[in-house]
Protein backbone atom coordinates (compact mmCIF):
# COMPACT_ATOMS: atom_id res chain seq x y z
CA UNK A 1 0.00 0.00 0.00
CA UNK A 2 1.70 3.32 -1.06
CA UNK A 3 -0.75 5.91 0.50
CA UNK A 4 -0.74 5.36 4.20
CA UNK A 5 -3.70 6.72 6.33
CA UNK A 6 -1.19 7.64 9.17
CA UNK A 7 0.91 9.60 6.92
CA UNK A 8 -1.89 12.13 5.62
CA UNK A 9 -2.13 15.12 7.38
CA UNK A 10 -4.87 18.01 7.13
CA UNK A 11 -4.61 21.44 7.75
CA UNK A 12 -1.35 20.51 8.86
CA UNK A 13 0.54 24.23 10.71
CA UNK A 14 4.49 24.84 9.63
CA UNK A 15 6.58 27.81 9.65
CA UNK A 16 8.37 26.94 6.83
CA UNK A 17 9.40 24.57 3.49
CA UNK A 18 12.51 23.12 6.24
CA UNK A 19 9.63 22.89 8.80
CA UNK A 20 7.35 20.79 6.71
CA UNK A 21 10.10 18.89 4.81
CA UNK A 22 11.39 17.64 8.64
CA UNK A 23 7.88 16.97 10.33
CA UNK A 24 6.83 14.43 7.29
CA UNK A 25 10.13 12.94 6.87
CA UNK A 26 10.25 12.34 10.90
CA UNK A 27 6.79 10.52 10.57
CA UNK A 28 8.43 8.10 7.79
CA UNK A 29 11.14 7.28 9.94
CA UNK A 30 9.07 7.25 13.57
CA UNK A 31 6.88 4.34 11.43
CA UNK A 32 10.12 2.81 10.11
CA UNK A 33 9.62 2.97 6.57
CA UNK A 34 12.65 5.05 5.69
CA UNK A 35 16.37 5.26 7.13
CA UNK A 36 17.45 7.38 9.75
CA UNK A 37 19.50 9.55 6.85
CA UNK A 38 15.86 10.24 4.99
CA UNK A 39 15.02 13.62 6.69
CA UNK A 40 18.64 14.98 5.92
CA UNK A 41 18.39 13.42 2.02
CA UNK A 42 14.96 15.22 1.50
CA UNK A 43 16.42 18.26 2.66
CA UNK A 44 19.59 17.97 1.12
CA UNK A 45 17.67 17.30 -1.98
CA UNK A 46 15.13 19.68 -2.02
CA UNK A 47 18.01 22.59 -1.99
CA UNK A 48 19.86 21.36 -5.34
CA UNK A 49 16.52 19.97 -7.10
CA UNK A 50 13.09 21.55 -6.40
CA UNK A 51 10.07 19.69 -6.43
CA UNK A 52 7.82 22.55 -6.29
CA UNK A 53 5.15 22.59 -9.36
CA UNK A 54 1.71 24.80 -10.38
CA UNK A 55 -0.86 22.63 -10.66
CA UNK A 56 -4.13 23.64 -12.51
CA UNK A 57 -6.13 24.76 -8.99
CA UNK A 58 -2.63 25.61 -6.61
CA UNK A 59 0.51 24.95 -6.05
CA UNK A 60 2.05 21.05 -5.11
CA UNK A 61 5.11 20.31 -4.05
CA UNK A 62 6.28 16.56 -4.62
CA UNK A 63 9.57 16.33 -2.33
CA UNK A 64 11.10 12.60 -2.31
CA UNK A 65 15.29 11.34 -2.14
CA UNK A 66 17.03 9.01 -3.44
CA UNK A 67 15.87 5.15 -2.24
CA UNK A 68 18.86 4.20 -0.67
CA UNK A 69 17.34 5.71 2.24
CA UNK A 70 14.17 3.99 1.92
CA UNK A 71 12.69 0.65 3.72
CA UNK A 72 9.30 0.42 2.02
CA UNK A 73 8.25 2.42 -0.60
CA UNK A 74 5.41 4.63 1.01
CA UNK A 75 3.69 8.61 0.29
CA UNK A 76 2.80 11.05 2.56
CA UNK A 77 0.47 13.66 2.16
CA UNK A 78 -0.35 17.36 3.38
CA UNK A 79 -2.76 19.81 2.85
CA UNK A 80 -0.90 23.14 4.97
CA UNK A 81 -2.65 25.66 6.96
CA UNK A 82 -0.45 27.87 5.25
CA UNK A 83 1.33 27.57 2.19
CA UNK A 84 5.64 27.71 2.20
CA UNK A 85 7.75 28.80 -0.21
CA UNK A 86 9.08 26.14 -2.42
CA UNK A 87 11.00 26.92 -5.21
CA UNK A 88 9.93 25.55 -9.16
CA UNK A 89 10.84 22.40 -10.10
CA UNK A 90 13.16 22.82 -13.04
CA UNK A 91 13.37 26.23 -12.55
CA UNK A 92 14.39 27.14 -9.25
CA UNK A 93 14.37 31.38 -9.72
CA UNK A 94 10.58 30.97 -9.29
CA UNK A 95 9.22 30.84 -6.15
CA UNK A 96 5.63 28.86 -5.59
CA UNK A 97 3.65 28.43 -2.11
CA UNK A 98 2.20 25.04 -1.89
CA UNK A 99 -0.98 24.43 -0.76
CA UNK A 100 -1.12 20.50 -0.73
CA UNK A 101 2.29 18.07 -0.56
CA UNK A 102 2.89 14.95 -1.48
CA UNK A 103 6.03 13.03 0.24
CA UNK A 104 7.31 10.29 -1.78
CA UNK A 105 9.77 7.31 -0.30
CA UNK A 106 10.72 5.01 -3.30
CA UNK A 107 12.60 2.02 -2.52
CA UNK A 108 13.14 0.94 -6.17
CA UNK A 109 14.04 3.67 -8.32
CA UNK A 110 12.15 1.56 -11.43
CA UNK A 111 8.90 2.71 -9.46
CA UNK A 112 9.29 6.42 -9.26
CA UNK A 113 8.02 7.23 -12.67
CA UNK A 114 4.60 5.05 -12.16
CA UNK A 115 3.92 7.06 -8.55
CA UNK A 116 4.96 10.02 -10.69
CA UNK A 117 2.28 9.56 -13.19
CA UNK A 118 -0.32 8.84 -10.73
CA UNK A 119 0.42 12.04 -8.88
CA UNK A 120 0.43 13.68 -11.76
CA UNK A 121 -2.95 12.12 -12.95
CA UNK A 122 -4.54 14.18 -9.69
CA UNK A 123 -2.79 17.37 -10.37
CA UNK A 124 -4.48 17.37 -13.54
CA UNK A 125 -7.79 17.14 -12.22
CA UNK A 126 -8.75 20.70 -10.64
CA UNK A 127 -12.33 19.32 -9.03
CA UNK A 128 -10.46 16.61 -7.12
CA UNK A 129 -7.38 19.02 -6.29
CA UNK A 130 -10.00 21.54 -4.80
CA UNK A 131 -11.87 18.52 -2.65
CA UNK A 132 -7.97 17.56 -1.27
CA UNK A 133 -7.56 21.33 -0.31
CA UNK A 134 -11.36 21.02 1.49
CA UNK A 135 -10.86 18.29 3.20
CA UNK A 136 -11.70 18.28 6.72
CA UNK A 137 -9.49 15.84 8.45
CA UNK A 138 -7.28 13.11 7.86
CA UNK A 139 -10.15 10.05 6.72
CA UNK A 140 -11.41 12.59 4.18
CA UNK A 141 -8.18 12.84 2.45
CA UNK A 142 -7.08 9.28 2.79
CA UNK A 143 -10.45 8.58 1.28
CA UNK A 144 -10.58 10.61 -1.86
CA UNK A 145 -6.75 9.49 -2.52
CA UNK A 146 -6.54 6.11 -1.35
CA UNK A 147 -8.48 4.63 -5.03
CA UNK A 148 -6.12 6.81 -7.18
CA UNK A 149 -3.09 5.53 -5.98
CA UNK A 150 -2.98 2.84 -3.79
């Protein structure tokens, strides 16, 4: 199962991109399904290669490392209070302010473009993007994501 109920978060408060970035990747590792190095690599990766993106209702950010510091191939995800400043992926003099984050931990790197597309396959669709942002807790979420990627 990729899309874990007890990694998706609503509403969830941060006082910045670091803040966010450490709070998921601490709930990977407090649940074992990443190495102790994963908050560090998703930090560390985030600064040379941003994963922020515009999607067609808001801003996403899709922040993930590289799966030697992964156990079991699992996502997170976040609708913020707030939205932080991530920067573009691909072009990283543009700033966007997420709204909804998805936290990827790939085991096998063969695997990253499938979870990829099926992110990608919700970003596309604005009516399901603006339900995420709506979502009133944590059951909500799990439940309108759950069919489209697990």
């Amino acid at each position: 199962m990729l899309l874990r109920k007890e990694l998706v978060y609503v509403n969830l408060k941060v006082l910045s991109r670091e803040d966010l970035l450490r709070k998921l990747a601490g709930e990977f590792l407090e649940v074992g399904l990443v190495k102790p190095s994963f908050p560090q690599a998703i930090l560390d990766r985030e600064a040379v290669y941003p994963t922020g993106l515009p999607a067609v209702a808001f801003d996403i950010a899709i922040p993930h490392c590289a799966a030697s510091n992964v156990n079991e191939t699992s996502m997170a995800v976040a609708t913020l209070e707030h939205p932080v400043e991530f920067q573009q992926m691909g072009s990283a003099d543009i700033t966007l302010h997420p709204e909804v984050v998805f936290m990827l931990a790939i085991q096998d790197p063969g695997k990253q473009l499938e979870m990829l597309q099926k992110i990608m396959g919700i970003i596309q669709d604005r009516g399901l993007l603006e339900k995420i942002r709506s979502s009133k807790n944590a059951d909500e979420l799990y439940g309108l994501l759950s069919p489209k990627v697990n």
